[in-house]
PDB file of N, CA and C in Angstrom:
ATOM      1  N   UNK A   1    -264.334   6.024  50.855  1.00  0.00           N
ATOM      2  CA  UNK A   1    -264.578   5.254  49.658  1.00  0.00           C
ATOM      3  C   UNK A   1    -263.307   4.504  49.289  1.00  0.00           C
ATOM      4  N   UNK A   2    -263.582   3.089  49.314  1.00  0.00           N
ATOM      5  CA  UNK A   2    -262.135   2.330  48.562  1.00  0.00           C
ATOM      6  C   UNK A   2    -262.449   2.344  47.089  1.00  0.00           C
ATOM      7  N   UNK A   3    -261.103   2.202  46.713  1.00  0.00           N
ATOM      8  CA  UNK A   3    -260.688   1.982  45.326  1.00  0.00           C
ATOM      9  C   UNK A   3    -260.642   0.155  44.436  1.00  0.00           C
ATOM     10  N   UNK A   4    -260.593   0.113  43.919  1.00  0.00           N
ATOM     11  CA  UNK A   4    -260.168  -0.647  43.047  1.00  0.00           C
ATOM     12  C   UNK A   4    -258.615  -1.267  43.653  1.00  0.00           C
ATOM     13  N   UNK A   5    -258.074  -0.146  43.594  1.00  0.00           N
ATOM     14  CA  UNK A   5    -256.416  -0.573  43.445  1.00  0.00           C
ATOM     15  C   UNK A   5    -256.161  -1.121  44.560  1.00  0.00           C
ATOM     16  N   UNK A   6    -256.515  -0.185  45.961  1.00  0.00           N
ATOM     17  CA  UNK A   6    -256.096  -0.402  47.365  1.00  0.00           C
ATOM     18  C   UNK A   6    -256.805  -1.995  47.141  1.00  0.00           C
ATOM     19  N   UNK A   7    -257.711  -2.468  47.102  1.00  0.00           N
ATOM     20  CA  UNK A   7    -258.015  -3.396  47.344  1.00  0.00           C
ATOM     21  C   UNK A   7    -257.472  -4.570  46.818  1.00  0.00           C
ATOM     22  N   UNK A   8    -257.227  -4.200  45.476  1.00  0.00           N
ATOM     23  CA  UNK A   8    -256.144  -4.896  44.985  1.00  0.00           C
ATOM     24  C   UNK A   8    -255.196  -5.521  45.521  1.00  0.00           C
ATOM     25  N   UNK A   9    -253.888  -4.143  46.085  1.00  0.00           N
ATOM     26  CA  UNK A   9    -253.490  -4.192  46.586  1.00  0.00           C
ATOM     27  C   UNK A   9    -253.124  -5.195  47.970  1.00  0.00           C
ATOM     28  N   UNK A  10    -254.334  -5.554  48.924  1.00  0.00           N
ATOM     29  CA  UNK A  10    -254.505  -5.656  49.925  1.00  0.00           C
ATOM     30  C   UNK A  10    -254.289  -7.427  49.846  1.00  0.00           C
ATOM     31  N   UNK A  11    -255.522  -7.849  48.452  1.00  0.00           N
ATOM     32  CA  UNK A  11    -255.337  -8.852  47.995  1.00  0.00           C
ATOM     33  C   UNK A  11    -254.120  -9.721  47.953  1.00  0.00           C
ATOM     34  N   UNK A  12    -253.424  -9.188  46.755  1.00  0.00           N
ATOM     35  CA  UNK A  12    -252.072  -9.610  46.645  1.00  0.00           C
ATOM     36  C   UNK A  12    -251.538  -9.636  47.759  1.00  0.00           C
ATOM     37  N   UNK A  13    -250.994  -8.833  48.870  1.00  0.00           N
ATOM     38  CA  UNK A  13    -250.458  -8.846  50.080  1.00  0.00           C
ATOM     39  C   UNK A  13    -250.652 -10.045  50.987  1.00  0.00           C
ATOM     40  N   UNK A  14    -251.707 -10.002  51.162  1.00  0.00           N
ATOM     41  CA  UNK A  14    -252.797 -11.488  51.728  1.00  0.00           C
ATOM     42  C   UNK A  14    -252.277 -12.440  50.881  1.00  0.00           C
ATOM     43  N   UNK A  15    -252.371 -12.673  49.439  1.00  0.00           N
ATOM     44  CA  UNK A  15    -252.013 -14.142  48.871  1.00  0.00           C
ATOM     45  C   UNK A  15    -250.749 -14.257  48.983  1.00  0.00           C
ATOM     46  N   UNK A  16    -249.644 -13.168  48.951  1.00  0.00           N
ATOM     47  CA  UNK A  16    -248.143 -13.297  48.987  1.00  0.00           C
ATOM     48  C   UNK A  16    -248.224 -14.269  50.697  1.00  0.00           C
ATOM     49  N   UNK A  17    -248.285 -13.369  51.736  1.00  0.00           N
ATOM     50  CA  UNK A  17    -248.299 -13.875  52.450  1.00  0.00           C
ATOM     51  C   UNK A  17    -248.327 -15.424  52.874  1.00  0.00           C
ATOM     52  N   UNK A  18    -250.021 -15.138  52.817  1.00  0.00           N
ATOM     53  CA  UNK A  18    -249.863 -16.784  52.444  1.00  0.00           C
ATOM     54  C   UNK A  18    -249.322 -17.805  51.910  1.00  0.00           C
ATOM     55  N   UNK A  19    -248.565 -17.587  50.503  1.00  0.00           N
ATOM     56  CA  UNK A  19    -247.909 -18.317  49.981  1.00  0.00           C
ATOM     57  C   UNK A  19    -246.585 -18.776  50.386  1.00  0.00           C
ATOM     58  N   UNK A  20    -246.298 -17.793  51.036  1.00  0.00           N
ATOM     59  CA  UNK A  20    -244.770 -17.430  51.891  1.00  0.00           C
ATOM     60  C   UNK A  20    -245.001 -18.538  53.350  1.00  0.00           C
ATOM     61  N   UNK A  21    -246.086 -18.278  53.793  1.00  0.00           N
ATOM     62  CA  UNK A  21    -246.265 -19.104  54.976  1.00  0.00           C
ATOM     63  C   UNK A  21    -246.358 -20.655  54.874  1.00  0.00           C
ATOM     64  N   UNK A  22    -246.762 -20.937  53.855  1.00  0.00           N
ATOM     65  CA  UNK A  22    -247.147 -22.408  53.324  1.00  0.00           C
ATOM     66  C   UNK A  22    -245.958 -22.902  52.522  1.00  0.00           C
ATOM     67  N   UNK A  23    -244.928 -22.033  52.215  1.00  0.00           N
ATOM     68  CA  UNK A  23    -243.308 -22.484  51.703  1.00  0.00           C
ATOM     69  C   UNK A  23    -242.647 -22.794  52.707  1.00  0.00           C
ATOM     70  N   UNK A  24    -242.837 -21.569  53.897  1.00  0.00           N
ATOM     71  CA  UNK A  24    -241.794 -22.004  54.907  1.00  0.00           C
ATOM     72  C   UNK A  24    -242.044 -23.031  55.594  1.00  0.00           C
ATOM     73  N   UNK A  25    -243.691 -23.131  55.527  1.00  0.00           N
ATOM     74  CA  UNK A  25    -243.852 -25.090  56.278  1.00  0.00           C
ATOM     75  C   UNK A  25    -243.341 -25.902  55.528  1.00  0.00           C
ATOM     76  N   UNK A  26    -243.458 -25.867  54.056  1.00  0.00           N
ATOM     77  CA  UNK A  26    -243.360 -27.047  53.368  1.00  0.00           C
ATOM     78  C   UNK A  26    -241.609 -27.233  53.410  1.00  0.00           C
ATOM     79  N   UNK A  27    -240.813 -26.185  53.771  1.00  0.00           N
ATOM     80  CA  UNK A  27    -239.308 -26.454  53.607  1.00  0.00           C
ATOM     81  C   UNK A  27    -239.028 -26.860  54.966  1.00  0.00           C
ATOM     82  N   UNK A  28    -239.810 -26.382  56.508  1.00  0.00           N
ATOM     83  CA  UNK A  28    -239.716 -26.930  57.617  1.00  0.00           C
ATOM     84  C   UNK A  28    -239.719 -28.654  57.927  1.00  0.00           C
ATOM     85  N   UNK A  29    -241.050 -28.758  56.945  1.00  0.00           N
ATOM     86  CA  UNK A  29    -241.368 -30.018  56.831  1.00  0.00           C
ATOM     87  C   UNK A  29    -240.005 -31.198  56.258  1.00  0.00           C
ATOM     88  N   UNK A  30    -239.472 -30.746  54.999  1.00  0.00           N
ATOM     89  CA  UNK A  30    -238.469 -31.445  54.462  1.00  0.00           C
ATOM     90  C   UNK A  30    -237.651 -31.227  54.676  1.00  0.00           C
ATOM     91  N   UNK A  31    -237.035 -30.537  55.567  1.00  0.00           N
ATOM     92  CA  UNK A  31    -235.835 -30.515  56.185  1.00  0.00           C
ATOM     93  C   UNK A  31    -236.077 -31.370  57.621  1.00  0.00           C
ATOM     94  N   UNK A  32    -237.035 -31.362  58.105  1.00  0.00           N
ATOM     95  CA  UNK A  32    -237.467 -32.485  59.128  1.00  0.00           C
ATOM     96  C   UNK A  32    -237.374 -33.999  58.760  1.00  0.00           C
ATOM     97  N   UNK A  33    -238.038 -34.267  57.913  1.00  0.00           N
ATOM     98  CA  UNK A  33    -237.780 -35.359  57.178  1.00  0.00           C
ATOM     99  C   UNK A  33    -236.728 -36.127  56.376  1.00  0.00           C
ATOM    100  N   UNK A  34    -235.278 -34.847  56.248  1.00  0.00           N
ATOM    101  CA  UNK A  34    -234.236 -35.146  55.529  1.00  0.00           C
ATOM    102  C   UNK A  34    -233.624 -35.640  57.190  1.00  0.00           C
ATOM    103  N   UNK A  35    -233.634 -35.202  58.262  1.00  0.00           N
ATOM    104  CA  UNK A  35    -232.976 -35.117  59.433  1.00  0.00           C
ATOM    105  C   UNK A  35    -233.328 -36.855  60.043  1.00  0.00           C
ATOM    106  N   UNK A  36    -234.352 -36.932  59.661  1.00  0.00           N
ATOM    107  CA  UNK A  36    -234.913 -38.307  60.172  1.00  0.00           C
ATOM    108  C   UNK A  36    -234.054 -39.781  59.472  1.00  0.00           C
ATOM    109  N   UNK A  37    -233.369 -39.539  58.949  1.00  0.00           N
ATOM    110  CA  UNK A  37    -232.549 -40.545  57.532  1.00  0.00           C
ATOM    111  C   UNK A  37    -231.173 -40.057  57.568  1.00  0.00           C
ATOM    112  N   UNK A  38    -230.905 -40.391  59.127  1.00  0.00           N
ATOM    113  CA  UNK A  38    -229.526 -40.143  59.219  1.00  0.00           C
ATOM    114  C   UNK A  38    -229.161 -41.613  59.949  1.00  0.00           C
ATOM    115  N   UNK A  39    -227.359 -42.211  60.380  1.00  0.00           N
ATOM    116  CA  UNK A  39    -227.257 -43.331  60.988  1.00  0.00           C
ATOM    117  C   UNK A  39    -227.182 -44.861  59.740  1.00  0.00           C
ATOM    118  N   UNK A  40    -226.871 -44.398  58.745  1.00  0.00           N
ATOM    119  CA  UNK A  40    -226.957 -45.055  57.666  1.00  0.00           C
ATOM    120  C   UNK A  40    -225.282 -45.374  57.831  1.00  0.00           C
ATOM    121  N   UNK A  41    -224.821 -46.610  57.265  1.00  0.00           N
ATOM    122  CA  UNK A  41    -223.592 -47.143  56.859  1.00  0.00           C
ATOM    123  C   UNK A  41    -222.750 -46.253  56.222  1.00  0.00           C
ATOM    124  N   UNK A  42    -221.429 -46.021  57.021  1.00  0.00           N
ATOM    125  CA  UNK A  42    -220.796 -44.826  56.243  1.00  0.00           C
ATOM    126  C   UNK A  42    -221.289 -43.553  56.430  1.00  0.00           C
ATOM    127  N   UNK A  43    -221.834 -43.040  56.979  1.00  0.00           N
ATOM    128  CA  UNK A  43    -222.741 -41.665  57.440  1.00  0.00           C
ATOM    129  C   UNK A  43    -221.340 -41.350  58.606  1.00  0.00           C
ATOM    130  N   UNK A  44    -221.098 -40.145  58.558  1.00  0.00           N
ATOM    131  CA  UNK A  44    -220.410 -39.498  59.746  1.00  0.00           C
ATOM    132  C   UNK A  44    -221.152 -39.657  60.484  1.00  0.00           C
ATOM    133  N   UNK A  45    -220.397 -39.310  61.936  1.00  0.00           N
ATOM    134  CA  UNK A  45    -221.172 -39.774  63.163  1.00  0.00           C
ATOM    135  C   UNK A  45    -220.468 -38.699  64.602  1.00  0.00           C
ATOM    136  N   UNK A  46    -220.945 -38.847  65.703  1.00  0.00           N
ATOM    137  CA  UNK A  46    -220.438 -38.376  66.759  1.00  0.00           C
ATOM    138  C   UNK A  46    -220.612 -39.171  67.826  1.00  0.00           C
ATOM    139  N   UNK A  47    -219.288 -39.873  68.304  1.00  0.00           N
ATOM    140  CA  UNK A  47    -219.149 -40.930  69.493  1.00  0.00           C
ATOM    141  C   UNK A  47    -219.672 -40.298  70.743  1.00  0.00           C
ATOM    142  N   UNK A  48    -219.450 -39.024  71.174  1.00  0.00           N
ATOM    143  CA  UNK A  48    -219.267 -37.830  71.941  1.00  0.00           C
ATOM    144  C   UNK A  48    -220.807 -37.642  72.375  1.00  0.00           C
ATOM    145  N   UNK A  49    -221.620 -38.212  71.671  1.00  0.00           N
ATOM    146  CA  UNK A  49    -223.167 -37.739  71.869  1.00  0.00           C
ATOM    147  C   UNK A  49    -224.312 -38.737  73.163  1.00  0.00           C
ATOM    148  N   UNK A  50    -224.832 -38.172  73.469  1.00  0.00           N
ATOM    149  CA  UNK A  50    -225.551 -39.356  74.957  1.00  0.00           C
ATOM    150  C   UNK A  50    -225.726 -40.218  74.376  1.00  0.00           C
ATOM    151  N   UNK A  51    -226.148 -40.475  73.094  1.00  0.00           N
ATOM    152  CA  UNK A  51    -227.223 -40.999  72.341  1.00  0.00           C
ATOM    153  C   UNK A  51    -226.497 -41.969  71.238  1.00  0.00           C
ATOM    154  N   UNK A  52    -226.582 -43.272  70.806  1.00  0.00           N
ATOM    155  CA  UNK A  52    -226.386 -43.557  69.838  1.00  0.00           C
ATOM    156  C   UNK A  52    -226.920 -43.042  68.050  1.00  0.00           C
ATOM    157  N   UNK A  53    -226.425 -42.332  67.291  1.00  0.00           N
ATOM    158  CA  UNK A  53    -226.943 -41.500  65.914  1.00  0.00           C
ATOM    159  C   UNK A  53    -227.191 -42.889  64.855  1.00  0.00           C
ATOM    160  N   UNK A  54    -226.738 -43.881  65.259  1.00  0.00           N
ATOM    161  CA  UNK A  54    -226.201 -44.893  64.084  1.00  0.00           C
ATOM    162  C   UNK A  54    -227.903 -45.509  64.375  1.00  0.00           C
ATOM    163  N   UNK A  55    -227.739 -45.974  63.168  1.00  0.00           N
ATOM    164  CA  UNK A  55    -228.983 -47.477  62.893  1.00  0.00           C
ATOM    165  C   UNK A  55    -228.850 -48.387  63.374  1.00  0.00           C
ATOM    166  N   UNK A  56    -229.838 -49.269  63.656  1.00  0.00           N
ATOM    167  CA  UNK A  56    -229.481 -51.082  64.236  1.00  0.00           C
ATOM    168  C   UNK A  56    -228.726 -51.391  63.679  1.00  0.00           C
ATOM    169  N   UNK A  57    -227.785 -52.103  64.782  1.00  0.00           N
ATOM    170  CA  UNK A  57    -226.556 -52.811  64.308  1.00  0.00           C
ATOM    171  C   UNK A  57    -226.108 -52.078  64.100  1.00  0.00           C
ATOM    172  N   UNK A  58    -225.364 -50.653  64.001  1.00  0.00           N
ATOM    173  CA  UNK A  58    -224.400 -49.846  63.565  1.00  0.00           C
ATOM    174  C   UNK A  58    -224.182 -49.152  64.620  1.00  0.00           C
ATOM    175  N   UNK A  59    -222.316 -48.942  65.032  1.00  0.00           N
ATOM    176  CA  UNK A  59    -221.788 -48.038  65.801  1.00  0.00           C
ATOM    177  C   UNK A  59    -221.351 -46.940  65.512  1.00  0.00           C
ATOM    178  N   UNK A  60    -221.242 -45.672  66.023  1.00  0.00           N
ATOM    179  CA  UNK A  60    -220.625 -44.479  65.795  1.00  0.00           C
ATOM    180  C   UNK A  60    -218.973 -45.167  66.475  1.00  0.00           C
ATOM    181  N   UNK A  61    -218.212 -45.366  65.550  1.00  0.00           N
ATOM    182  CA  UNK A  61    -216.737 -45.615  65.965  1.00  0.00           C
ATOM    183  C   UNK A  61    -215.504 -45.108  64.411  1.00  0.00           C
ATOM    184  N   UNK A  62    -214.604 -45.177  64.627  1.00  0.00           N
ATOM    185  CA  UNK A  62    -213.373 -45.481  63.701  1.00  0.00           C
ATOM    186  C   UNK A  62    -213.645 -46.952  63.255  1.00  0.00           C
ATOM    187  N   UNK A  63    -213.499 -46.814  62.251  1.00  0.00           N
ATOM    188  CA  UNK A  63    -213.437 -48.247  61.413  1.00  0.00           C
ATOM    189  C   UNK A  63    -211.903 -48.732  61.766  1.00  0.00           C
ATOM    190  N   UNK A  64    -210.637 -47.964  62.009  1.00  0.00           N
ATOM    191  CA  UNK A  64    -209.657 -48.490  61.816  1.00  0.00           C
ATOM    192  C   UNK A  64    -208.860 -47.140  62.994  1.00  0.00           C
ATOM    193  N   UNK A  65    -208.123 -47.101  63.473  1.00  0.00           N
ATOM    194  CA  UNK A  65    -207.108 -46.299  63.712  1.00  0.00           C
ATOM    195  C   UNK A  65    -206.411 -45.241  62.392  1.00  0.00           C
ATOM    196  N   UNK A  66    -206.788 -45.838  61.396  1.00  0.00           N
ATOM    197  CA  UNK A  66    -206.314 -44.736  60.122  1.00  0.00           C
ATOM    198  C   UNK A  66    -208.034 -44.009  59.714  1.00  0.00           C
ATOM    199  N   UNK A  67    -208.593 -43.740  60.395  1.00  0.00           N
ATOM    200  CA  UNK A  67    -209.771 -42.821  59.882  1.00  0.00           C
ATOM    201  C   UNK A  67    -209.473 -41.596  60.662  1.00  0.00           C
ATOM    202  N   UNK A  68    -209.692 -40.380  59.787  1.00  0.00           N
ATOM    203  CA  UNK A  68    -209.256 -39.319  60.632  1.00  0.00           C
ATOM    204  C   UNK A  68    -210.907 -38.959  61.239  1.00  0.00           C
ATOM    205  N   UNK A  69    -211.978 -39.790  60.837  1.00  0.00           N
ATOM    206  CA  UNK A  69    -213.426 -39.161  61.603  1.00  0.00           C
ATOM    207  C   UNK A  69    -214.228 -40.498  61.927  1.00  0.00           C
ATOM    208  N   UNK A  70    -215.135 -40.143  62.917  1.00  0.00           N
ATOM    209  CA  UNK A  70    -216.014 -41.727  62.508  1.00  0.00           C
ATOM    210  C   UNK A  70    -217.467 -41.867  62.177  1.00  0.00           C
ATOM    211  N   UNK A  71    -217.323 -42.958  61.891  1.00  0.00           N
ATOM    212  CA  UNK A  71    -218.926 -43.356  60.446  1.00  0.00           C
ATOM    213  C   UNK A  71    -219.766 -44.680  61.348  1.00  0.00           C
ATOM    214  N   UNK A  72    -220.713 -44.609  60.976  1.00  0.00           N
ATOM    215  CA  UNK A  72    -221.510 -45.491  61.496  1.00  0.00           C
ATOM    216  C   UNK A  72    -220.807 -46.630  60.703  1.00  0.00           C
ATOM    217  N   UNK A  73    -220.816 -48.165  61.443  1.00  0.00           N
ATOM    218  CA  UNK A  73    -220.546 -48.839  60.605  1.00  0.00           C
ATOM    219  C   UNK A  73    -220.683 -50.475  61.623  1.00  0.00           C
ATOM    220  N   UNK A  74    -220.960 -51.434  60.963  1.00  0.00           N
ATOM    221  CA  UNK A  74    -221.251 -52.490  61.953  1.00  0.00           C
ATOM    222  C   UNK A  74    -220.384 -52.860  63.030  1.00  0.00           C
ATOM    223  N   UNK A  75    -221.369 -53.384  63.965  1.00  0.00           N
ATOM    224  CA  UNK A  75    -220.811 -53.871  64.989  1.00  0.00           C
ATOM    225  C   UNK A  75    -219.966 -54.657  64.780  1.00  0.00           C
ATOM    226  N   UNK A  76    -219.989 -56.160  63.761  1.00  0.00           N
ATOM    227  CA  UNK A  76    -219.421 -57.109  64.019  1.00  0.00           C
ATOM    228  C   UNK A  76    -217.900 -56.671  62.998  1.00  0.00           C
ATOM    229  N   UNK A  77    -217.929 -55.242  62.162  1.00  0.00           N
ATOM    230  CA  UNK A  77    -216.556 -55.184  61.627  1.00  0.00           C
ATOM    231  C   UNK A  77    -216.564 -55.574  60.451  1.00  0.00           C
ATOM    232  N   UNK A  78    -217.905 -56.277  59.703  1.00  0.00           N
ATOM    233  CA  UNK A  78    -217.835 -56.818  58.215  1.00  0.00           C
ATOM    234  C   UNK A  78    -219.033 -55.696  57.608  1.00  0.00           C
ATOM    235  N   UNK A  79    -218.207 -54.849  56.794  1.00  0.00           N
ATOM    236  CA  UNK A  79    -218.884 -53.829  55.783  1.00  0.00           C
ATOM    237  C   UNK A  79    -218.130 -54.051  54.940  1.00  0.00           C
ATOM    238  N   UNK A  80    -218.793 -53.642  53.789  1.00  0.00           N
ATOM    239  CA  UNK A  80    -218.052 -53.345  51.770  1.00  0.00           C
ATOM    240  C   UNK A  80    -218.354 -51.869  51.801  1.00  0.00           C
ATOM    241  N   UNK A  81    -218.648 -50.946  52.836  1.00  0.00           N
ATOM    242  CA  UNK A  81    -218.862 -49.767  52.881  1.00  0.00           C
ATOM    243  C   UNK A  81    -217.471 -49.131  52.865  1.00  0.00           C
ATOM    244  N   UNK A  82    -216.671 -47.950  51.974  1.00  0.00           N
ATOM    245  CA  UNK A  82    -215.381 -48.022  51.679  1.00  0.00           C
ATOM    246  C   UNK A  82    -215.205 -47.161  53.356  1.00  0.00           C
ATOM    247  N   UNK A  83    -216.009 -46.435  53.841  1.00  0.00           N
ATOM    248  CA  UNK A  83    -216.044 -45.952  55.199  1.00  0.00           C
ATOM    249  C   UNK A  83    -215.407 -46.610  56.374  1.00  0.00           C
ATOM    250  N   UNK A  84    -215.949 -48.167  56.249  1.00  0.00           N
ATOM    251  CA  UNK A  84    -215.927 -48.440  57.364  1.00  0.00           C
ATOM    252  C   UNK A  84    -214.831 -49.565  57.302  1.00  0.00           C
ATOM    253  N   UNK A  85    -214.010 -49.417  56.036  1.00  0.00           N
ATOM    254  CA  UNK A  85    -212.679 -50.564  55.743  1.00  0.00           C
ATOM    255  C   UNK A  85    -211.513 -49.490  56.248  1.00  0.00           C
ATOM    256  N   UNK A  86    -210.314 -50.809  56.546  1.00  0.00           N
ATOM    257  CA  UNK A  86    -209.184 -49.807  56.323  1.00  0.00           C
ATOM    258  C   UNK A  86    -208.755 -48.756  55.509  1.00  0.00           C
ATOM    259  N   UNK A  87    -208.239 -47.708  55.882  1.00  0.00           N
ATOM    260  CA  UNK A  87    -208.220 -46.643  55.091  1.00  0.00           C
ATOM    261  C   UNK A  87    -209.047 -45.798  54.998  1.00  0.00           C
ATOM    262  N   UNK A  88    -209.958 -45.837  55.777  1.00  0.00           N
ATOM    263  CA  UNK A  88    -211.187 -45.322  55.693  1.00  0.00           C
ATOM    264  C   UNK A  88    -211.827 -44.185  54.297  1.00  0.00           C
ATOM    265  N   UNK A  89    -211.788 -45.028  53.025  1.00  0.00           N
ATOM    266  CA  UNK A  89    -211.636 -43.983  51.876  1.00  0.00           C
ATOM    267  C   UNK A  89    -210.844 -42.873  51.666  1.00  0.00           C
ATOM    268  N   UNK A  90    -209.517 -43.163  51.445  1.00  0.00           N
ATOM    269  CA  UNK A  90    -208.886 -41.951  51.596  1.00  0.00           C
ATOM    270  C   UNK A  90    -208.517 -41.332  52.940  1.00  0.00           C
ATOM    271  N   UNK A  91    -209.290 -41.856  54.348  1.00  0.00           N
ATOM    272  CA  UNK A  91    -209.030 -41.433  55.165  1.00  0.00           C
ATOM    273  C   UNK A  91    -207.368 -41.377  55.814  1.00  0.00           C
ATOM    274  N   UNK A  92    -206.991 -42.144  55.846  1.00  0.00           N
ATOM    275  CA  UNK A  92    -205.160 -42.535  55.375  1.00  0.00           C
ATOM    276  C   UNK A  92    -204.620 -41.445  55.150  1.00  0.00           C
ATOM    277  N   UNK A  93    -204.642 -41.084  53.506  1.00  0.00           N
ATOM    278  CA  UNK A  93    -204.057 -40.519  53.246  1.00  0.00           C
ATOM    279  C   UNK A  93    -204.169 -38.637  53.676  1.00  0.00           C
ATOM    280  N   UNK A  94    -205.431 -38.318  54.076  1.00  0.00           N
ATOM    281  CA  UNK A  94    -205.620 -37.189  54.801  1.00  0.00           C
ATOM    282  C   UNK A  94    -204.989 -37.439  56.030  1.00  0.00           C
ATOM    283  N   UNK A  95    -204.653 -38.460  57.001  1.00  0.00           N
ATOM    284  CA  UNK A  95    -203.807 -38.483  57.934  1.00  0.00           C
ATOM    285  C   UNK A  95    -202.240 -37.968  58.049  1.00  0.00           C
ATOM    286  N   UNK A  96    -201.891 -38.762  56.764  1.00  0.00           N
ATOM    287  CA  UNK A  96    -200.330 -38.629  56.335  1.00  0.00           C
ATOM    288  C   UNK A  96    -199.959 -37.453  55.895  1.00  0.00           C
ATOM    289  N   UNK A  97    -201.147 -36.678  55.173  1.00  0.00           N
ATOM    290  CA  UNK A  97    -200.934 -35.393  54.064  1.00  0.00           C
ATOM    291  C   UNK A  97    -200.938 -34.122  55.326  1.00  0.00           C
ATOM    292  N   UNK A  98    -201.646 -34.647  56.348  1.00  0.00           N
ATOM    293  CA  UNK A  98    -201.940 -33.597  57.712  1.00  0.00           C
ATOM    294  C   UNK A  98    -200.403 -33.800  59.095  1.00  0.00           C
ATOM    295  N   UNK A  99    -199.705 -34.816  59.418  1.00  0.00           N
ATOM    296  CA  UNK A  99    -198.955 -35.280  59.480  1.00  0.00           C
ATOM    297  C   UNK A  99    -198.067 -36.470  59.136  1.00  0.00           C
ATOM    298  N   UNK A 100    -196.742 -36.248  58.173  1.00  0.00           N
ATOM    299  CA  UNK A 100    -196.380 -37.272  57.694  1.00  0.00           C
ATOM    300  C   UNK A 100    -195.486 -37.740  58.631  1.00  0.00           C
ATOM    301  N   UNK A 101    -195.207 -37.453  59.791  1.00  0.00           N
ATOM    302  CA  UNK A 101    -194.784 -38.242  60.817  1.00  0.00           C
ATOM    303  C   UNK A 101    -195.604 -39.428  61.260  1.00  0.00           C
ATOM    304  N   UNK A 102    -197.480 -39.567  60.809  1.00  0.00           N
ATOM    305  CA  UNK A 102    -197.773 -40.416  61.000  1.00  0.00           C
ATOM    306  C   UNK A 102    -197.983 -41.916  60.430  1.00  0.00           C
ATOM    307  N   UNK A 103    -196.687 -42.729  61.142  1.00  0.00           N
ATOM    308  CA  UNK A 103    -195.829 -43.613  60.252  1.00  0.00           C
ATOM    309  C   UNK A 103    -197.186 -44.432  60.173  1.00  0.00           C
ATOM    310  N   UNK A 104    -198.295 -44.983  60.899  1.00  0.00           N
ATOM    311  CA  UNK A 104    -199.312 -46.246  60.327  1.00  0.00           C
ATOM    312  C   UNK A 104    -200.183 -45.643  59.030  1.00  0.00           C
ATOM    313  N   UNK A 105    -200.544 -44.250  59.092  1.00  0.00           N
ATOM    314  CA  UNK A 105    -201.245 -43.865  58.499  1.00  0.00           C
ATOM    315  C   UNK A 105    -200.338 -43.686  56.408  1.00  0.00           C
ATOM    316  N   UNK A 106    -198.798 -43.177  57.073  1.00  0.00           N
ATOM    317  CA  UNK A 106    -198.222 -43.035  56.043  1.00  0.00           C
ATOM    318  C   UNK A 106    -197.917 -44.384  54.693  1.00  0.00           C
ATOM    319  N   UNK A 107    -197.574 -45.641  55.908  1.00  0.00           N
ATOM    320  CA  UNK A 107    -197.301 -46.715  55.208  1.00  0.00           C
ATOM    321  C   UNK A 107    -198.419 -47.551  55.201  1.00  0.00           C
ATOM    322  N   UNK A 108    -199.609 -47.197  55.414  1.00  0.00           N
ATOM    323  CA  UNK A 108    -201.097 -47.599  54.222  1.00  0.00           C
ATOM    324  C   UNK A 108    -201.318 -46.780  53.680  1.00  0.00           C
ATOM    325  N   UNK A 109    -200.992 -45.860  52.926  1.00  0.00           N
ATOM    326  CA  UNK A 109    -200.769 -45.437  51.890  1.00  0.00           C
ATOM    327  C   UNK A 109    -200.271 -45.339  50.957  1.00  0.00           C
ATOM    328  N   UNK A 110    -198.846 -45.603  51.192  1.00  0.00           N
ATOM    329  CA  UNK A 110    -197.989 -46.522  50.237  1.00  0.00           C
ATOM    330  C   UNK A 110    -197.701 -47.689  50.189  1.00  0.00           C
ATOM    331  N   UNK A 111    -198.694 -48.644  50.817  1.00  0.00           N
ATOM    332  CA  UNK A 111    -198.948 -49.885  50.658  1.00  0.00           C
ATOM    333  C   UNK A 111    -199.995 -50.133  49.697  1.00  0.00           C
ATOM    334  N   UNK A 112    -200.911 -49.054  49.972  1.00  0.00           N
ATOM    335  CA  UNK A 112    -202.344 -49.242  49.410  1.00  0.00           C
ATOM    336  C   UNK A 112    -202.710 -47.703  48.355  1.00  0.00           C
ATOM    337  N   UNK A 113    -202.084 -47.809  47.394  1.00  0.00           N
ATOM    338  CA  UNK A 113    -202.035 -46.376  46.058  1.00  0.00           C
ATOM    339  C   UNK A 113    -203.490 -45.959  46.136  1.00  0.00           C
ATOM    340  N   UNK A 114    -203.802 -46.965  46.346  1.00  0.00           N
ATOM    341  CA  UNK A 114    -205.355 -46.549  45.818  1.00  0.00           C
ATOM    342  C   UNK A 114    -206.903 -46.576  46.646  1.00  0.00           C
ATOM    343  N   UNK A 115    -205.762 -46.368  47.709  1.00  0.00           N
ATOM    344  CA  UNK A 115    -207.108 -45.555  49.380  1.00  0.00           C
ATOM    345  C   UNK A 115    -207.230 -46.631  49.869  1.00  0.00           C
ATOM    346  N   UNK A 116    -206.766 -47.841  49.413  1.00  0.00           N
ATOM    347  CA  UNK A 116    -207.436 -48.906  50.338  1.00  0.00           C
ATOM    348  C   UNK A 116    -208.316 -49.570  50.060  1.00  0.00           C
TER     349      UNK A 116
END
């Protein structure tokens, strides 16, 4: 003979479940979809990869010799993206602050107070 409760019980178990299963798709899902909206201007990047990561018209490169990482950023070299200008936002000055022996990186920085 079942009870009341056990069945209860059994219920809830079943709807938890379920609910649990239909979260972890729905976070599978949007984390899929966050992954797809990468390669954007200024987006870090990896030169190193078979594959180009960047968007049309955009390279995975250094914007400058003073970027300590690199960002997608146009081919032809004309962005207002602060990424993909000299200095690479601050990038400079994380050069100089990591070695200040590095004299290009040091003197755009004290050329340029304000990242460039």
């Amino acid at each position: 003979m079942k009870t009341m409760a056990s069945t209860n019980k059994r219920s809830i178990r079943a709807h938890l479940a379920c609910t649990l299963s239909l979260l972890a798709t729905a976070v599978g899902l949007a984390l899929t979809g966050l992954g797809c909206n990468e390669g954007q201007e200024g987006d870090r990047c990896n030169p190193d990869l078979s594959h180009n990561e960047c968007n049309s018209g955009l390279i995975c490169t250094p914007a400058t010799d003073l970027c300590p990482e690199n960002y997608c950023c146009p081919s032809d070299g004309k962005s207002d993206n602060p990424y993909c200008q000299p200095g690479c936002n601050g990038g400079a000055a994380a050069i100089c602050a990591a070695d200040p022996t590095a004299d290009a990186a040091c003197k755009f920085v004290a050329d340029h107070p304000d990242g460039g």
